[in-house]
Protein backbone atom coordinates (compact mmCIF):
# COMPACT_ATOMS: atom_id res chain seq x y z
CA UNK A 1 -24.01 -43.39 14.99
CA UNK A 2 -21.07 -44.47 12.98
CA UNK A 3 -17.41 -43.74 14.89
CA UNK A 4 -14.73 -42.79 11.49
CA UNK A 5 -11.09 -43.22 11.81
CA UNK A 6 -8.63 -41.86 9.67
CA UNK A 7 -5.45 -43.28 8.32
CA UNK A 8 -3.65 -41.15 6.20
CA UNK A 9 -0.32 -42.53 4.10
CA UNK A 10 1.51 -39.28 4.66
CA UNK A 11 0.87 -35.69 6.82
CA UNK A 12 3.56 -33.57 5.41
CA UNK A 13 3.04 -30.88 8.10
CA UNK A 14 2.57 -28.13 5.12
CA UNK A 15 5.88 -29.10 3.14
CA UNK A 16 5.89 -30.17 -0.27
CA UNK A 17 7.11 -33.34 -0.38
CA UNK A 18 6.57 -34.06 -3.96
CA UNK A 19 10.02 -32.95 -4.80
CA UNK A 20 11.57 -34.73 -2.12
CA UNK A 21 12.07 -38.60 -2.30
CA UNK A 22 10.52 -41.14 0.30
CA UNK A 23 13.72 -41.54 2.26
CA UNK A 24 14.27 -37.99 2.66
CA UNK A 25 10.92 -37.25 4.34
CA UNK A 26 9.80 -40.31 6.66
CA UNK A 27 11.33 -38.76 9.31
CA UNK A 28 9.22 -35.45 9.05
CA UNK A 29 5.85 -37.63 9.18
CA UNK A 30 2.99 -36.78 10.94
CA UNK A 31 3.28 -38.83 14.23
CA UNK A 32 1.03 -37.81 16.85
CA UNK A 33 -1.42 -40.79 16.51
CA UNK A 34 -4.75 -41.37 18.26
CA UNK A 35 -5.85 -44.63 18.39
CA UNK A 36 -8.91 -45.16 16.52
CA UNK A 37 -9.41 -41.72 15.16
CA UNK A 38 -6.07 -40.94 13.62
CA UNK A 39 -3.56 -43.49 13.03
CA UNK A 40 -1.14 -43.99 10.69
CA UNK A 41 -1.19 -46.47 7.69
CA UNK A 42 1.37 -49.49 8.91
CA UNK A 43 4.69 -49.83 6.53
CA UNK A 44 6.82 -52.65 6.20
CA UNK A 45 10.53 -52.09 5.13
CA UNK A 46 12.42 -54.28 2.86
CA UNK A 47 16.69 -54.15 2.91
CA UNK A 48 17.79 -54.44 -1.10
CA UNK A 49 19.90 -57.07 -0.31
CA UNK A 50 16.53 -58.67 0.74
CA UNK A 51 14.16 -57.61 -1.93
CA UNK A 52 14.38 -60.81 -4.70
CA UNK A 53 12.22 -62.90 -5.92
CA UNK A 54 14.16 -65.82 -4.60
CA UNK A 55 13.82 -64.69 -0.97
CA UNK A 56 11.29 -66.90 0.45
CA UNK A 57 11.25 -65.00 3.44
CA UNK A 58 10.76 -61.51 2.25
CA UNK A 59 7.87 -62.69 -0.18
CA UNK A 60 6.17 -64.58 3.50
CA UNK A 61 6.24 -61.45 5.04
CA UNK A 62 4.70 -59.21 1.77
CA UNK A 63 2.16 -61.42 1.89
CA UNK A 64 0.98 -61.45 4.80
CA UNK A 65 1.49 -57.77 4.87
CA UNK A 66 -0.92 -57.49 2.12
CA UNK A 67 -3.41 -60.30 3.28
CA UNK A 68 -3.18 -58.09 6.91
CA UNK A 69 -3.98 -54.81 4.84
CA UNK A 70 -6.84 -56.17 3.09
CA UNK A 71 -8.53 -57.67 6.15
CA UNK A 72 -8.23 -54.17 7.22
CA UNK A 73 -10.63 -53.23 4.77
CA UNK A 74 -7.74 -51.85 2.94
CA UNK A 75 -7.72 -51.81 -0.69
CA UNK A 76 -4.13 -53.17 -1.33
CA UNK A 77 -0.57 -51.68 -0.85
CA UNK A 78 1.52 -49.40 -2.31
CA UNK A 79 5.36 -50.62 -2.78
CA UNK A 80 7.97 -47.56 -2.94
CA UNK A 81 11.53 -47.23 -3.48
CA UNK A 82 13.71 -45.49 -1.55
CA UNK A 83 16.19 -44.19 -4.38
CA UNK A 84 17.00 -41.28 -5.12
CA UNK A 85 14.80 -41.12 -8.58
CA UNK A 86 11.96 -42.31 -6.64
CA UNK A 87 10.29 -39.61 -5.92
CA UNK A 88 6.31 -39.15 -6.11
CA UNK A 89 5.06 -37.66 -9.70
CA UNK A 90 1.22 -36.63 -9.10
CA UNK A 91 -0.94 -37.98 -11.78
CA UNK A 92 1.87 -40.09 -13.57
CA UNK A 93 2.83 -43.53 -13.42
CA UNK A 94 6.17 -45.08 -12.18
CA UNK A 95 8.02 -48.09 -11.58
CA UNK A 96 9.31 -46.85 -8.31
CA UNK A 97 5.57 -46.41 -6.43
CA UNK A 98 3.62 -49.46 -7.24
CA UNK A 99 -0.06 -50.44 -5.84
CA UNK A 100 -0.70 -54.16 -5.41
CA UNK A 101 -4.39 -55.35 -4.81
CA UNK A 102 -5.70 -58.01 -4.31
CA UNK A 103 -7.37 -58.72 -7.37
CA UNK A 104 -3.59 -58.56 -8.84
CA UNK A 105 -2.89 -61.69 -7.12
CA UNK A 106 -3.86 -65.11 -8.03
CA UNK A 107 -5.75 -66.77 -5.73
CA UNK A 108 -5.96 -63.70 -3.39
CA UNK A 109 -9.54 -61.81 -4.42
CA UNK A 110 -12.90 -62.79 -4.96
CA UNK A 111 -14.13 -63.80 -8.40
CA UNK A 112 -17.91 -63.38 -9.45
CA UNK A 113 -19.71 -64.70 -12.09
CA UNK A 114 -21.67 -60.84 -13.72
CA UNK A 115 -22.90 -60.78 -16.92
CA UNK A 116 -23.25 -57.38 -18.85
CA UNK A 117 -26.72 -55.73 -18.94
CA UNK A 118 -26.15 -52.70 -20.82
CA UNK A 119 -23.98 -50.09 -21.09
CA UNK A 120 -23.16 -46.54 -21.89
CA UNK A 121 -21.47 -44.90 -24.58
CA UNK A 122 -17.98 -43.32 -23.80
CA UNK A 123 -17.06 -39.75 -23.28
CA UNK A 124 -13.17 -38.54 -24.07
CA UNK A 125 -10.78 -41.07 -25.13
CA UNK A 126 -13.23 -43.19 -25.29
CA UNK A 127 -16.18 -41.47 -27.21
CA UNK A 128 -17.26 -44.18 -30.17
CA UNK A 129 -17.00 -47.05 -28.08
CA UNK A 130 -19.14 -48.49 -25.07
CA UNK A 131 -17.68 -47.69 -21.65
CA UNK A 132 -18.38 -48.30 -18.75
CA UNK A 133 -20.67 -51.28 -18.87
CA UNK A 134 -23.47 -52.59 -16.31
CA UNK A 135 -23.05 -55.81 -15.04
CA UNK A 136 -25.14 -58.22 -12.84
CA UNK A 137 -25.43 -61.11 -11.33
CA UNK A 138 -28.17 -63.90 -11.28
CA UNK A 139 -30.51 -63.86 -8.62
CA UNK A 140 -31.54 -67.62 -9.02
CA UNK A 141 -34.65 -67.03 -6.31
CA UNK A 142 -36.15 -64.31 -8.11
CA UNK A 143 -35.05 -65.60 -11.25
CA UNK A 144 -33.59 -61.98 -12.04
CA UNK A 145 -30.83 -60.34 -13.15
CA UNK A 146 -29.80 -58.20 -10.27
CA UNK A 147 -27.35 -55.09 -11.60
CA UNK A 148 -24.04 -55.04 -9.51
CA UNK A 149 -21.66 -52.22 -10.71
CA UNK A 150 -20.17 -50.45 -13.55
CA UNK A 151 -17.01 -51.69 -15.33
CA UNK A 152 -14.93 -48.99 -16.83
CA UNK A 153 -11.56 -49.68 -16.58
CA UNK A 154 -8.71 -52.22 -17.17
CA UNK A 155 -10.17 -53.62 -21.20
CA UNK A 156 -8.07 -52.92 -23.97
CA UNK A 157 -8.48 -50.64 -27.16
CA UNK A 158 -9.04 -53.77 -29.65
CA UNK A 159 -11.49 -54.82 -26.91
CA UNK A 160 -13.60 -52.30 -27.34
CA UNK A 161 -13.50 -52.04 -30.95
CA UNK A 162 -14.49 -55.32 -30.74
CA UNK A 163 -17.46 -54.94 -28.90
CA UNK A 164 -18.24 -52.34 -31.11
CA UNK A 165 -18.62 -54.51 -33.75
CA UNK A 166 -21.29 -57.12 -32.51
């Protein structure tokens, strides 16, 4: 028996909020929580004024905002503006909604040693190269190499043209 709660960044109660920007809709949020079964994700909120890279403060508290996320089991955060050009843009990327993980931060994630195995060849934009590759990890009692995951994302196009070549 496994007990799932849900914690959703934003109920829109049926509204589109894509054309609306962040400031304009937290107010209209879903907020009839249930502990444990539906709760919402937490938010921090940063003044401008505050919001510098100089401000030892505000970068104590974003911290430890993302360390408490993660511990959560959380992948990261996601940093938004409030401006009036901020608004979400599904499938594109933007400056003014940012995810931060921890494997962005030094220090922050966990590092393993894989090696690659194998891999497939690419489909798409990336048809002609390999992508995504099979990596694992040495399994010094078994003397093994024990396959971990698949790696597909976040190499460069000279990268694999360079793998290509060997």
């Amino acid at each position: 028996h496994s007990f799932v709660g849900c914690y959703p960044f934003h109920c829109a109660r049926g509204e589109n909020v894509l054309v609306l920007v962040l400031s304009l809709y937290l107010d209209e949020l879903f907020h009839e929580e249930t502990p444990g079964y539906l709760e919402l994700a937490k938010e921090m909120m940063v003044e401008a004024d505050e919001a510098t890279m100089d401000n030892e403060n505000t970068l104590n508290k974003m911290n430890l905002f993302l360390e408490n996320a993660c511990k959560s089991s959380c992948e990261g955060i996601i940093v938004k503006c409030l401006d009036v050009n901020a608004g979400y843009a599904a499938s594109k990327r933007s400056d003014a909604w940012l995810k931060v993980k921890r494997d962005y931060v030094d220090g922050f994630g966990d590092s393993l040693d894989l090696v690659p195995i194998g891999a497939w060849y690419g489909n798409g934009r990336k048809a002609g190269w390999y992508s995504p590759f099979l990596m694992a990890c040495y399994n010094a009692s078994t003397e093994e190499y024990q396959s971990v995951c698949r790696v597909m994302s976040g190499f460069s196009d000279s990268f694999y043209t360079e793998v290509r070549c060997i």
